[in-house]
PDB file of N, CA and C in Angstrom:
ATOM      1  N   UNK A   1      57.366 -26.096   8.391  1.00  0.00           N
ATOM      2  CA  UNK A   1      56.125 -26.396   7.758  1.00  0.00           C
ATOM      3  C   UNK A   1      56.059 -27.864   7.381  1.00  0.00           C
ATOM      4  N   UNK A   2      54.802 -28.169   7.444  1.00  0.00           N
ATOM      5  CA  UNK A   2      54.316 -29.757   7.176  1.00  0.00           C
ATOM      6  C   UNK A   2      54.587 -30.031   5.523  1.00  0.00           C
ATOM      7  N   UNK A   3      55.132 -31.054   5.104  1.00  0.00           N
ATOM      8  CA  UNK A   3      55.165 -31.376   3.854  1.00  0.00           C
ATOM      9  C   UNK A   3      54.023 -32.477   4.014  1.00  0.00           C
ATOM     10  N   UNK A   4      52.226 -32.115   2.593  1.00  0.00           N
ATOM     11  CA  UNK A   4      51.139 -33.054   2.655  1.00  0.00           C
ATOM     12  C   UNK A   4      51.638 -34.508   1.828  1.00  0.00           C
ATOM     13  N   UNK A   5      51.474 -35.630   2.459  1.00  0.00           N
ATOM     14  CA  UNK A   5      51.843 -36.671   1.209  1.00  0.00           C
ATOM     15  C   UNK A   5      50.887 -36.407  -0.030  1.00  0.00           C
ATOM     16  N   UNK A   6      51.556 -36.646  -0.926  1.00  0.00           N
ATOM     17  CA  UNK A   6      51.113 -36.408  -2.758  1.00  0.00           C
ATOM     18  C   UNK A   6      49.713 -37.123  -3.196  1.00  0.00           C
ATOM     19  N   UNK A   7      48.564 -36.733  -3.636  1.00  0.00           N
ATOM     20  CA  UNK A   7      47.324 -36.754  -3.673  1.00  0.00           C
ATOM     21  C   UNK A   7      47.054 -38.072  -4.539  1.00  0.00           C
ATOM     22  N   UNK A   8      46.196 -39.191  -4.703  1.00  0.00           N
ATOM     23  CA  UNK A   8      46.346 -40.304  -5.132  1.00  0.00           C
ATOM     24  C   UNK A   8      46.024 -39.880  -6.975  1.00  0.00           C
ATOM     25  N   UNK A   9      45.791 -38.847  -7.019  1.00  0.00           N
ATOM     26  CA  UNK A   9      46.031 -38.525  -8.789  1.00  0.00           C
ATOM     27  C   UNK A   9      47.073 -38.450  -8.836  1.00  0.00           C
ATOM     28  N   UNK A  10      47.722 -37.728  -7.943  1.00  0.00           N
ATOM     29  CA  UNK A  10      49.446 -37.578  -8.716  1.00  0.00           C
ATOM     30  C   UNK A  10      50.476 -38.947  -8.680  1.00  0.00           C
ATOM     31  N   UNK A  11      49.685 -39.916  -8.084  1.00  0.00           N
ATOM     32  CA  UNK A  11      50.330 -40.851  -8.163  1.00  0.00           C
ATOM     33  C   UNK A  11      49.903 -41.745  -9.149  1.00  0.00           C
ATOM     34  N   UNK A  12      48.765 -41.299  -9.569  1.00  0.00           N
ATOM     35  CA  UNK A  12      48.664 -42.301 -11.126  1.00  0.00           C
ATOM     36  C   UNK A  12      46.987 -43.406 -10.294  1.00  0.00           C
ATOM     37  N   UNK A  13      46.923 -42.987  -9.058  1.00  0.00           N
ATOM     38  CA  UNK A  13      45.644 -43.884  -8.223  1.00  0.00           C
ATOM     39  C   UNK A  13      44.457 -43.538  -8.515  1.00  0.00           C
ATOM     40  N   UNK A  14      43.705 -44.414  -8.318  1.00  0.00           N
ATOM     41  CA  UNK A  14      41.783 -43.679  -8.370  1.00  0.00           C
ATOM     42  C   UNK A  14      41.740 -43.295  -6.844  1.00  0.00           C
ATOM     43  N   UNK A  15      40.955 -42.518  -6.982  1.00  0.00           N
ATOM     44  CA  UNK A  15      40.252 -41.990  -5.827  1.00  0.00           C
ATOM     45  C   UNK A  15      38.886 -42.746  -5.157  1.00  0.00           C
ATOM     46  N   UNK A  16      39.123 -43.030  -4.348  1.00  0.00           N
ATOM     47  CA  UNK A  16      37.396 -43.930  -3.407  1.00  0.00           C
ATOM     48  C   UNK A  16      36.308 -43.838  -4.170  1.00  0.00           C
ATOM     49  N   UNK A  17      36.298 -42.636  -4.252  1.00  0.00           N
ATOM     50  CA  UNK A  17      34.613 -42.280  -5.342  1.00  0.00           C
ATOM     51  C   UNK A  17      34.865 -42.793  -6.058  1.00  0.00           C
ATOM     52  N   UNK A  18      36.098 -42.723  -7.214  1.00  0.00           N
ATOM     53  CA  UNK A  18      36.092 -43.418  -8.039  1.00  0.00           C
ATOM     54  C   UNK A  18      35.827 -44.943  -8.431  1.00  0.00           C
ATOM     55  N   UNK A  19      36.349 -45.731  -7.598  1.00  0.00           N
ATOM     56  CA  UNK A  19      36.439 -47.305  -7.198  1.00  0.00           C
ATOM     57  C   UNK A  19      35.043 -47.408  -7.179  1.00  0.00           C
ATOM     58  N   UNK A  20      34.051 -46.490  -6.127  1.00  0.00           N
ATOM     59  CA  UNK A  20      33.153 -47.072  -5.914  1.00  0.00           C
ATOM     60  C   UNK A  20      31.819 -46.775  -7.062  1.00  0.00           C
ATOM     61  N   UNK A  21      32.163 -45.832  -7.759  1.00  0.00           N
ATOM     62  CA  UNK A  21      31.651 -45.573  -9.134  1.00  0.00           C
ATOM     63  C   UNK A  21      31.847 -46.655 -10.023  1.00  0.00           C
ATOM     64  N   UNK A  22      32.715 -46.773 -10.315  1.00  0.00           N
ATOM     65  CA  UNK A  22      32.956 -47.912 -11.149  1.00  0.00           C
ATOM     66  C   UNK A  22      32.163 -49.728 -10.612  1.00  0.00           C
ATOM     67  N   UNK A  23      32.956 -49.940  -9.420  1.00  0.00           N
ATOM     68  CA  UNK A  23      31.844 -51.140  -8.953  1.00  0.00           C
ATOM     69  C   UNK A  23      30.714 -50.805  -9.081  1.00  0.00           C
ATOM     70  N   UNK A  24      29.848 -49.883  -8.723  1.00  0.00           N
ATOM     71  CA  UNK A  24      28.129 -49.631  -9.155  1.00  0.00           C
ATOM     72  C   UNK A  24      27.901 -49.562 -10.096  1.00  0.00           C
ATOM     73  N   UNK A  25      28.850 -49.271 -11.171  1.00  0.00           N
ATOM     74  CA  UNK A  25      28.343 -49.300 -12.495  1.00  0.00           C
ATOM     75  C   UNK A  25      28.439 -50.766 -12.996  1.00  0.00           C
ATOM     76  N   UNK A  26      29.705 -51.572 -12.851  1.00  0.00           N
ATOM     77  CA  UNK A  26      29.529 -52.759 -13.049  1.00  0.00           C
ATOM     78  C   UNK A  26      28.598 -53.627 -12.268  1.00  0.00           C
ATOM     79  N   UNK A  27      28.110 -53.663 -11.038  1.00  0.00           N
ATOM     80  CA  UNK A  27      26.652 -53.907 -10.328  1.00  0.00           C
ATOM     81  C   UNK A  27      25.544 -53.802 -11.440  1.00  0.00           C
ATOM     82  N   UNK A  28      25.149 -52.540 -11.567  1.00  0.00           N
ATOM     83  CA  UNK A  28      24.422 -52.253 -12.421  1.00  0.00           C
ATOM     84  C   UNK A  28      24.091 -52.437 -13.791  1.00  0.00           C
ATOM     85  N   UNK A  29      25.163 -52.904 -14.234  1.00  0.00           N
ATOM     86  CA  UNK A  29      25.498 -53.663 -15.968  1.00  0.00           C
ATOM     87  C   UNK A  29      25.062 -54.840 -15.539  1.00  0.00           C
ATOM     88  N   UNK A  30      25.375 -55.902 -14.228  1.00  0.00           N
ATOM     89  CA  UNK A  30      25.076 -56.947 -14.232  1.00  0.00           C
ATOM     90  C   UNK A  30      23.690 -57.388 -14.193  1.00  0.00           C
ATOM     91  N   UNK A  31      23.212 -56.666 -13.484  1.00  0.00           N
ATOM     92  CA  UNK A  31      22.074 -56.141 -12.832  1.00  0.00           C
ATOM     93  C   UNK A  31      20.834 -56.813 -14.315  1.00  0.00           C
ATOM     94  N   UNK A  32      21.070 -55.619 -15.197  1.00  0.00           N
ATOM     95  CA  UNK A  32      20.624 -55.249 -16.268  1.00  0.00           C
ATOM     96  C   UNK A  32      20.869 -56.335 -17.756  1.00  0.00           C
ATOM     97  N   UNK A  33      21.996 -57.486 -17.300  1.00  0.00           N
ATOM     98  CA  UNK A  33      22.251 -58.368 -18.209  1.00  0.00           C
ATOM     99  C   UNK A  33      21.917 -59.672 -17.533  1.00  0.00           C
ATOM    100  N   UNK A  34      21.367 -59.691 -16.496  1.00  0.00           N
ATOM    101  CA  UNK A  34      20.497 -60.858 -15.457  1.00  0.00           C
ATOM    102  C   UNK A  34      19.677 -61.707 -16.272  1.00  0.00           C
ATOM    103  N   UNK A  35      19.158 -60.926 -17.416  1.00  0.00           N
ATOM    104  CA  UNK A  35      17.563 -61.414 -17.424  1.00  0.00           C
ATOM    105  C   UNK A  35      17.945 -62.534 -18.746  1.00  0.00           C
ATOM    106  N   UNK A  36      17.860 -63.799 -18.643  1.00  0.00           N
ATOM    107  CA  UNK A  36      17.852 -64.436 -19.101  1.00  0.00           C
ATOM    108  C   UNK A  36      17.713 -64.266 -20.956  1.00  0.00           C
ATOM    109  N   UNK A  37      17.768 -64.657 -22.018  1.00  0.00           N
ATOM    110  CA  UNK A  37      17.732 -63.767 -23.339  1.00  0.00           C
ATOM    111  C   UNK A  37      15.969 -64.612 -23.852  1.00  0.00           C
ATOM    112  N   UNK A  38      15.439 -65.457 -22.912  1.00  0.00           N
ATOM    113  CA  UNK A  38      14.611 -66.587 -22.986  1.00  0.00           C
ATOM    114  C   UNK A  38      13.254 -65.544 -22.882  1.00  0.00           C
ATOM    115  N   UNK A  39      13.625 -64.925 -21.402  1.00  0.00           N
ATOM    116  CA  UNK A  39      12.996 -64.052 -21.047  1.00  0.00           C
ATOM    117  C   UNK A  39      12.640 -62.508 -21.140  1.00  0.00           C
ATOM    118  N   UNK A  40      13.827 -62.580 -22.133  1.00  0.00           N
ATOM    119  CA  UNK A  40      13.770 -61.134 -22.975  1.00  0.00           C
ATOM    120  C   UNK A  40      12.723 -61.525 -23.831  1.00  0.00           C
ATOM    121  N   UNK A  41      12.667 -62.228 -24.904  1.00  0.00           N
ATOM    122  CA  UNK A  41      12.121 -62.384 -26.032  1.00  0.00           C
ATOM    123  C   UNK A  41      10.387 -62.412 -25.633  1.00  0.00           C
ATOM    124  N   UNK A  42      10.403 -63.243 -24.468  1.00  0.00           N
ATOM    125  CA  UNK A  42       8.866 -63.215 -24.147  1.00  0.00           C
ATOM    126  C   UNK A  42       8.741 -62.259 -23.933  1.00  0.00           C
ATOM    127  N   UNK A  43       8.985 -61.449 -23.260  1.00  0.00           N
ATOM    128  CA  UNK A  43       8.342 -60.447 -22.567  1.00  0.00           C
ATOM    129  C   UNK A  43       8.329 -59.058 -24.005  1.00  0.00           C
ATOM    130  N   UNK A  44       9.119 -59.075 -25.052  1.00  0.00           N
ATOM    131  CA  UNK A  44       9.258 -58.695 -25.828  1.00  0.00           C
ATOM    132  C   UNK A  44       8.265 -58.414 -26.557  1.00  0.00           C
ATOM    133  N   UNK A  45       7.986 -60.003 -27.011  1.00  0.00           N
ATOM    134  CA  UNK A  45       6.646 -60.509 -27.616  1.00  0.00           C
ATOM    135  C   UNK A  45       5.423 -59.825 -26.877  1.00  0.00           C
ATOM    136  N   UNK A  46       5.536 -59.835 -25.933  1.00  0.00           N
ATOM    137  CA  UNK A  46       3.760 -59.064 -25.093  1.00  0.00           C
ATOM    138  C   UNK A  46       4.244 -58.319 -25.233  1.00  0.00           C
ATOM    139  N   UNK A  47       4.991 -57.257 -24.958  1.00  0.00           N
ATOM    140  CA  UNK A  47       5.288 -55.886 -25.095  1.00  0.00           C
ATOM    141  C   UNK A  47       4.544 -55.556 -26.720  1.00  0.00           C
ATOM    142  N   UNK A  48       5.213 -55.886 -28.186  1.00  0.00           N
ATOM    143  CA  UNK A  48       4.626 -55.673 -29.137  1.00  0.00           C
ATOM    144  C   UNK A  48       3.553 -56.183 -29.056  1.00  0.00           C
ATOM    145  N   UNK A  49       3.148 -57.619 -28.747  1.00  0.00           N
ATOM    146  CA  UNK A  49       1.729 -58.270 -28.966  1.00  0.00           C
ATOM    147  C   UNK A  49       0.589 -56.949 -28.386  1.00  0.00           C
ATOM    148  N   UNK A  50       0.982 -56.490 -27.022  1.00  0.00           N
ATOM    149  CA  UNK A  50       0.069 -55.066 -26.305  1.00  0.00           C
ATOM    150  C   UNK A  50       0.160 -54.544 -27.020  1.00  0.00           C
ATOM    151  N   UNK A  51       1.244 -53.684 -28.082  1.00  0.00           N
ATOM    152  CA  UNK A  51       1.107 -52.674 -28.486  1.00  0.00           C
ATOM    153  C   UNK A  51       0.218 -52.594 -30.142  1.00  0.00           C
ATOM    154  N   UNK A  52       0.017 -53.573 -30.080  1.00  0.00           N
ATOM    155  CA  UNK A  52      -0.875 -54.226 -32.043  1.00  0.00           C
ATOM    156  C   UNK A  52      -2.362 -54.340 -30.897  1.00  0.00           C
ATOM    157  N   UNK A  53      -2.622 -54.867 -29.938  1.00  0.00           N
ATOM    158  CA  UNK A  53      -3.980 -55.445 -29.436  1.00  0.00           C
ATOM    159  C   UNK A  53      -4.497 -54.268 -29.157  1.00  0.00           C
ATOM    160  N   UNK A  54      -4.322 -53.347 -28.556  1.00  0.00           N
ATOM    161  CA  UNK A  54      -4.821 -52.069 -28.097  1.00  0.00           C
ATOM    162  C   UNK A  54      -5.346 -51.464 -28.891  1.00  0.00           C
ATOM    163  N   UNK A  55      -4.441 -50.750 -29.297  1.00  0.00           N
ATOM    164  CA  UNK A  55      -5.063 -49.647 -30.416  1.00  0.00           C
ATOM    165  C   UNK A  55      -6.155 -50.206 -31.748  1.00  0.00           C
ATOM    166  N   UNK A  56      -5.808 -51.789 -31.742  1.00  0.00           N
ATOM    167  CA  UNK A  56      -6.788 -52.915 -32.532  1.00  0.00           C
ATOM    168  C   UNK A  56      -8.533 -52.851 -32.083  1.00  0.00           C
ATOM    169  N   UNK A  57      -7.938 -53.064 -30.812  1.00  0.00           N
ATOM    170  CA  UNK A  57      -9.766 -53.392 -30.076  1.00  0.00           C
ATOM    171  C   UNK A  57     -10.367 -51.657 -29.379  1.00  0.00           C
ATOM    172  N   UNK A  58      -9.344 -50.790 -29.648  1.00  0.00           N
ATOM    173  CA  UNK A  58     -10.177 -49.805 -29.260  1.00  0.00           C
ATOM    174  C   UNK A  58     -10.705 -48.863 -30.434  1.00  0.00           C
ATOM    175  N   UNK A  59     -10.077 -49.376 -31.604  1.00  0.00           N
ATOM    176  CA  UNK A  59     -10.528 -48.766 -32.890  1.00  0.00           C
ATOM    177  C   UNK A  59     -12.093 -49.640 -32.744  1.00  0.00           C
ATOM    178  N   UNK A  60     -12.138 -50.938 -32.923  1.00  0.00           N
ATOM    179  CA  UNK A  60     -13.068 -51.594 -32.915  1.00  0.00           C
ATOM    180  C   UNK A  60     -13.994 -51.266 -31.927  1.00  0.00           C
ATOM    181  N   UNK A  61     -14.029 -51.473 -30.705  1.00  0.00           N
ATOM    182  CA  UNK A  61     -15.137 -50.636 -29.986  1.00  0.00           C
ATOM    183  C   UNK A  61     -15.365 -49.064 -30.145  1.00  0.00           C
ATOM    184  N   UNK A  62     -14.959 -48.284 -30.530  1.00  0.00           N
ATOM    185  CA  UNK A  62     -15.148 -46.984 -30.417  1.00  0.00           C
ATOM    186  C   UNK A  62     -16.631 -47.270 -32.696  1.00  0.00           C
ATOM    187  N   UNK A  63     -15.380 -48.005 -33.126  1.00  0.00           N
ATOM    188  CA  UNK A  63     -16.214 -48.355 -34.417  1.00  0.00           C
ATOM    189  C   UNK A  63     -18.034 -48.746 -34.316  1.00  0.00           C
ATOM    190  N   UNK A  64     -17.855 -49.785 -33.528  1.00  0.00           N
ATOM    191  CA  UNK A  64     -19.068 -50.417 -32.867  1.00  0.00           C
ATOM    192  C   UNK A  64     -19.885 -49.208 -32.468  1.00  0.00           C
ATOM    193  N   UNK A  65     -19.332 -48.482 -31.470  1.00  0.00           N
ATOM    194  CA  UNK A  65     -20.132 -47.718 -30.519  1.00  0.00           C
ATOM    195  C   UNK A  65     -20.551 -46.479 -31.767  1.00  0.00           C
ATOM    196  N   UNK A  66     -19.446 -46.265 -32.766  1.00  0.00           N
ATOM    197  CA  UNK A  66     -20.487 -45.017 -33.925  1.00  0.00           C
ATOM    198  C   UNK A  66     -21.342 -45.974 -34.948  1.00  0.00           C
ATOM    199  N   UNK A  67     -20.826 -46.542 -35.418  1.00  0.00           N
ATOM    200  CA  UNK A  67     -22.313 -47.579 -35.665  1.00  0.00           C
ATOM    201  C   UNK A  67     -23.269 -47.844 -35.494  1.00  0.00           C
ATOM    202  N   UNK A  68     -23.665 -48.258 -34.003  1.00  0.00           N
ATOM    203  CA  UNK A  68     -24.766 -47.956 -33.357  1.00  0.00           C
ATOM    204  C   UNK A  68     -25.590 -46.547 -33.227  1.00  0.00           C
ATOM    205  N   UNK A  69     -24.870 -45.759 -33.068  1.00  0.00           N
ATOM    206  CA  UNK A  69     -25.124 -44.163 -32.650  1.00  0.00           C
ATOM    207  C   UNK A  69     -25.413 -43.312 -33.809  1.00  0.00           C
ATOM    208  N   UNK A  70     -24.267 -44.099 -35.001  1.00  0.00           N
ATOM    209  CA  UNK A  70     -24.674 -42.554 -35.963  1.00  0.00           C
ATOM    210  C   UNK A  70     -24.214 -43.860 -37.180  1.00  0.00           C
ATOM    211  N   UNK A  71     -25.665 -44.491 -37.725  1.00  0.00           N
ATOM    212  CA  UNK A  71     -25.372 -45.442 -38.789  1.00  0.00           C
ATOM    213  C   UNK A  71     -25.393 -45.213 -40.217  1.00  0.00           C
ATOM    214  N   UNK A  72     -24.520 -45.258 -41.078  1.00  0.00           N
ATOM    215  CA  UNK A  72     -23.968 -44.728 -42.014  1.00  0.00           C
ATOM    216  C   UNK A  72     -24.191 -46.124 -43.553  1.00  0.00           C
ATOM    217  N   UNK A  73     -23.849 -45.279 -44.522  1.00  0.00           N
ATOM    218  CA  UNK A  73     -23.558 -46.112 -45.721  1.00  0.00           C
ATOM    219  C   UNK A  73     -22.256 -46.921 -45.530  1.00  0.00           C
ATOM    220  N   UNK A  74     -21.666 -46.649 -44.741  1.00  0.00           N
ATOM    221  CA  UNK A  74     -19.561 -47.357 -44.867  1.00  0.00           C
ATOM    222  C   UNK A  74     -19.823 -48.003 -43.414  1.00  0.00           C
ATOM    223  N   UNK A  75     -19.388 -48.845 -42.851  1.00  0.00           N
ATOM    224  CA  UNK A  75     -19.042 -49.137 -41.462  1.00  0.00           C
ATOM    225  C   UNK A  75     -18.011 -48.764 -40.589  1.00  0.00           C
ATOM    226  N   UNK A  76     -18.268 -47.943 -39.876  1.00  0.00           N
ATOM    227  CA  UNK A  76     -16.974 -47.376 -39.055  1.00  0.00           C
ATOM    228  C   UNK A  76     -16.268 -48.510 -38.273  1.00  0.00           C
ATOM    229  N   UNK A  77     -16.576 -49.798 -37.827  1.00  0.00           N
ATOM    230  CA  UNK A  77     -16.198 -50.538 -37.125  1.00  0.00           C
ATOM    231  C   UNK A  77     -15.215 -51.714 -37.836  1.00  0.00           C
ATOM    232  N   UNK A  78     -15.184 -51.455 -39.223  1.00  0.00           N
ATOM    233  CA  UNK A  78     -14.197 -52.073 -40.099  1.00  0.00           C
ATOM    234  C   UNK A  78     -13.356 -51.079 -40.492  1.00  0.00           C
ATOM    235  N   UNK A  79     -13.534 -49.894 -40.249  1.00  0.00           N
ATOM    236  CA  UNK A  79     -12.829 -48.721 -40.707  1.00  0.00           C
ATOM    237  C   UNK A  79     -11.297 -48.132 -39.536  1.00  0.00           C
ATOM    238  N   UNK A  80     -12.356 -48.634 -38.182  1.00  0.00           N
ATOM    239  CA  UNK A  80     -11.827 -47.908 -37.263  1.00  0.00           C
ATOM    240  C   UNK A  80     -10.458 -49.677 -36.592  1.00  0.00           C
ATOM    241  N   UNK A  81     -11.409 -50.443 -37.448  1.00  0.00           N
ATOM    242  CA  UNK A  81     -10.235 -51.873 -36.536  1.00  0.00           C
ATOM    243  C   UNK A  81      -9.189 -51.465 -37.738  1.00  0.00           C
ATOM    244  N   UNK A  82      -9.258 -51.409 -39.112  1.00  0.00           N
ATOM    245  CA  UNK A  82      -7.720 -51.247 -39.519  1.00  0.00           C
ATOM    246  C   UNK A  82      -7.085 -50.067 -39.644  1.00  0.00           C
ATOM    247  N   UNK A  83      -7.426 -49.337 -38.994  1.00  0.00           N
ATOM    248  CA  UNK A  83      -7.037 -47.758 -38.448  1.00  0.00           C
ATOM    249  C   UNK A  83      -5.963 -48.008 -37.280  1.00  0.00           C
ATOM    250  N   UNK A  84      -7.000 -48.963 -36.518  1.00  0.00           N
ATOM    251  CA  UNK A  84      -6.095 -49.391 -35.003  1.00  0.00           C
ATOM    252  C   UNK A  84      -4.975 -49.959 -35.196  1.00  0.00           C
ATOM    253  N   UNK A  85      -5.372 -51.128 -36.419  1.00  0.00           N
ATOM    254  CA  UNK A  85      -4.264 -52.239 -36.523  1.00  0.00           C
ATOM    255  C   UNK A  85      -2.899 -51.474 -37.410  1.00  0.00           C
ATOM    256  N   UNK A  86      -3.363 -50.728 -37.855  1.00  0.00           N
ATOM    257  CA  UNK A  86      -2.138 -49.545 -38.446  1.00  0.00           C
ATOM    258  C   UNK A  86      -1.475 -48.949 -37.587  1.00  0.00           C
ATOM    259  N   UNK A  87      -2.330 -48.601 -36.649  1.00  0.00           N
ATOM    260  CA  UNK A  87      -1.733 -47.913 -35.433  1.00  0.00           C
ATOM    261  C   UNK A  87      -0.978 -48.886 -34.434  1.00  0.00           C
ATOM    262  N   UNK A  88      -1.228 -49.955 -34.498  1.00  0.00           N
ATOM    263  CA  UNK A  88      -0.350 -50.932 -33.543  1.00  0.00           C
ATOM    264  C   UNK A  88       0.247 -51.215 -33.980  1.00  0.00           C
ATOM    265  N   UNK A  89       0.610 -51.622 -35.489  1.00  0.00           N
ATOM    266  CA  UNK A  89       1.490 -52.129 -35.896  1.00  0.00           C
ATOM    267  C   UNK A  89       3.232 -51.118 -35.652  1.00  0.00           C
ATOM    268  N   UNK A  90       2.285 -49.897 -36.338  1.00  0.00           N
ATOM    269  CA  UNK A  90       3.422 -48.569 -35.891  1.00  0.00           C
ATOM    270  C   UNK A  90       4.019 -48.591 -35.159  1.00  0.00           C
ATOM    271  N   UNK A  91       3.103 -48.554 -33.944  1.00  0.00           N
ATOM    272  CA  UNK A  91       3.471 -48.878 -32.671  1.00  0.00           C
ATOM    273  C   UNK A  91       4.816 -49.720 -32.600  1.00  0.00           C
ATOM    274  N   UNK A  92       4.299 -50.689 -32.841  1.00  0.00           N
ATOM    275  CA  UNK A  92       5.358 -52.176 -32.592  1.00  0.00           C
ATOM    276  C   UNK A  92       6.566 -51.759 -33.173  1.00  0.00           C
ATOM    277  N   UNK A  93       6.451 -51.674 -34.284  1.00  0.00           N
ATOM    278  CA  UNK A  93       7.738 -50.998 -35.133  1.00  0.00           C
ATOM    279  C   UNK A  93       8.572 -49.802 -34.911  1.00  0.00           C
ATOM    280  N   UNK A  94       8.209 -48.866 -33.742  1.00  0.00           N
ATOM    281  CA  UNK A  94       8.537 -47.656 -32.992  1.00  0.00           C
ATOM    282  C   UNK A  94       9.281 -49.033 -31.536  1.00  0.00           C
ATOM    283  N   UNK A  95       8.857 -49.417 -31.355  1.00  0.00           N
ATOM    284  CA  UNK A  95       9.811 -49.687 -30.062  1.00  0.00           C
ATOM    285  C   UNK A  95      10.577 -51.048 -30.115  1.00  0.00           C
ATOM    286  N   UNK A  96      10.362 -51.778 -31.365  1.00  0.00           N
ATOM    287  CA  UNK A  96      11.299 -53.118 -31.880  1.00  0.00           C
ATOM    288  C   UNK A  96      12.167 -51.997 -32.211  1.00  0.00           C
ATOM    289  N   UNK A  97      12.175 -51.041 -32.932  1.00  0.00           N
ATOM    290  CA  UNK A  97      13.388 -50.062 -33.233  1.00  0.00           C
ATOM    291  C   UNK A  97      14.368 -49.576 -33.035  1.00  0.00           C
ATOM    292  N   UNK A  98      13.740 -49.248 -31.745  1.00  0.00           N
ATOM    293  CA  UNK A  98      14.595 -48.261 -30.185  1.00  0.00           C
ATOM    294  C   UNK A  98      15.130 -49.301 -29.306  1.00  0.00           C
ATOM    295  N   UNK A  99      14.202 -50.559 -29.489  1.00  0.00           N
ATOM    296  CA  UNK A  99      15.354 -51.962 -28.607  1.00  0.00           C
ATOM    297  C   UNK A  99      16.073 -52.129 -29.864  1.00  0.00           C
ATOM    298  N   UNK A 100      16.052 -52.101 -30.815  1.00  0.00           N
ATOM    299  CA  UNK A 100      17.340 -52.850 -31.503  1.00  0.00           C
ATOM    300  C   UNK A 100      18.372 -51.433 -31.963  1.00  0.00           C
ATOM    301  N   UNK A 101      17.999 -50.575 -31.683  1.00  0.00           N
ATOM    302  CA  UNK A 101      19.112 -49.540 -31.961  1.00  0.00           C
ATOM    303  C   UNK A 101      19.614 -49.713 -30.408  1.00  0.00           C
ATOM    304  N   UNK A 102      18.913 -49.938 -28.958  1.00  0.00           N
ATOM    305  CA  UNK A 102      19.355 -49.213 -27.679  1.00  0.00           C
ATOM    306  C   UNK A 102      20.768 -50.997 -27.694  1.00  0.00           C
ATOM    307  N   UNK A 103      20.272 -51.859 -28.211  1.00  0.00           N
ATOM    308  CA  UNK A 103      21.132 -53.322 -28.409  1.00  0.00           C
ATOM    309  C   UNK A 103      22.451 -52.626 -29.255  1.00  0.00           C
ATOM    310  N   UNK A 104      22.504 -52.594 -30.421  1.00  0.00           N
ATOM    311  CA  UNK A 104      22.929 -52.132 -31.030  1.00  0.00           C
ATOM    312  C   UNK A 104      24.258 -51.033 -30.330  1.00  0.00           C
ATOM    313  N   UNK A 105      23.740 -50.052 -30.156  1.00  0.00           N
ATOM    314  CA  UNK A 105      24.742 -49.448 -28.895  1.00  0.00           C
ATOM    315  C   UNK A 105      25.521 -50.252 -27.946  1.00  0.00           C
ATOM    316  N   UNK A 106      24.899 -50.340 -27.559  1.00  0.00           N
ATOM    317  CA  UNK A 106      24.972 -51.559 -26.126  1.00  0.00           C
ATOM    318  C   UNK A 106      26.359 -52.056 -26.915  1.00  0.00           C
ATOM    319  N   UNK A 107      26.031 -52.748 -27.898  1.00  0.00           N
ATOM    320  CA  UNK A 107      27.216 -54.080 -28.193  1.00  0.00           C
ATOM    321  C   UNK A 107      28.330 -53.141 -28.713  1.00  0.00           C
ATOM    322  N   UNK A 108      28.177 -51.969 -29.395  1.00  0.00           N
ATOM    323  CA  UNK A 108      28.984 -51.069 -30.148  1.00  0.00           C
ATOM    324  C   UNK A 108      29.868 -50.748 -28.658  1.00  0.00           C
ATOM    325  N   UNK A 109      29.262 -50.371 -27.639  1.00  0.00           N
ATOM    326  CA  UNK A 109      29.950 -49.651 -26.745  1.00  0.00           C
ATOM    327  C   UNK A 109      30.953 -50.868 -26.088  1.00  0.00           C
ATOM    328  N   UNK A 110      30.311 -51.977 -26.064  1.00  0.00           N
ATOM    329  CA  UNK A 110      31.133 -53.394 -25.048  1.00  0.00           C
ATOM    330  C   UNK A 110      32.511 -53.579 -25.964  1.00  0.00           C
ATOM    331  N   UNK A 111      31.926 -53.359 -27.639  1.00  0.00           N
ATOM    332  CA  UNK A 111      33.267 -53.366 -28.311  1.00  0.00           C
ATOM    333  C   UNK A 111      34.598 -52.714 -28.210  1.00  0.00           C
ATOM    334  N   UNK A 112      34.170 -51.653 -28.081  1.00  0.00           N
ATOM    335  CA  UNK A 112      35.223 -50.798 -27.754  1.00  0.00           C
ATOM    336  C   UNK A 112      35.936 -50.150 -26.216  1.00  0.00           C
ATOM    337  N   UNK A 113      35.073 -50.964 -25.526  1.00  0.00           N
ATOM    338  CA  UNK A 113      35.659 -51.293 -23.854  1.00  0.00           C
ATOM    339  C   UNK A 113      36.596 -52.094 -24.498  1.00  0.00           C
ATOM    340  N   UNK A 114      36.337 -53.419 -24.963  1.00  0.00           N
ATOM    341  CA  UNK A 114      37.593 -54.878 -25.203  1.00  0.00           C
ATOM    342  C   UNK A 114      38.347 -54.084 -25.871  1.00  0.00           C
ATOM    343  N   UNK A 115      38.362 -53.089 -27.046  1.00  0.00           N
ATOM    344  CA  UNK A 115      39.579 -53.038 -27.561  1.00  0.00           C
ATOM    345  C   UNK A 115      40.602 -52.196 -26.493  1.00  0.00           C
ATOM    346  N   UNK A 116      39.798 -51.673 -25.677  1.00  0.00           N
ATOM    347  CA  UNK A 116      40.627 -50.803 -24.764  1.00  0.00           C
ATOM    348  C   UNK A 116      41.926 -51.647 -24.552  1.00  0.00           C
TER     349      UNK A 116
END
């Protein structure tokens, strides 16, 4: 009978998949740490700046448009812009959050790769 040579786990080796798992993941870390920190921040900035403008100008037109339609003692169109601007602000503060907790991780996890 054939004796098989000993499997590259039992020798303490990675396996192909493995190797090539690992390079794609480091690909992919690089990938993902490309973007300049110049160009984080801008794009950051419009990201919240969209998320305050929106819900701002559609409180305000929808305000406008019951105003016109169904005119009242109170103004819905001052009612409905700081409704929006509450709502964007939220907004903003819901996903500055989740980037600085998803950062946050991020650096927690790189830490404890180095101490490896």
């Amino acid at each position: 009978m054939r004796k098989l040579p000993p499997s590259p786990e039992a020798k303490g080796e990675s396996t192909l998949a493995e190797q090539v798992g690992a390079k794609a993941t480091r690909k992919l870390r690089a990938r993902r740490h490309s973007v300049s920190p110049v160009w984080f921040g801008l794009g950051m900035m419009g990201l919240v700046g969209w998320s305050v403008v929106v819900p701002t100008l559609l409180g305000a037109a929808l305000g406008l448009w019951l105003d016109k339609h169904h005119p009242g003692e109170h103004s819905w169109t001052l009612a409905l812009l700081v409704a929006g601007l509450v709502l964007g602000c939220a907004n903003a503060w819901h996903w500055i959050d989740k980037e600085d907790k998803a950062m946050g991780e991020e650096q927690k996890n790189k830490e404890e790769k180095h101490d490896e």
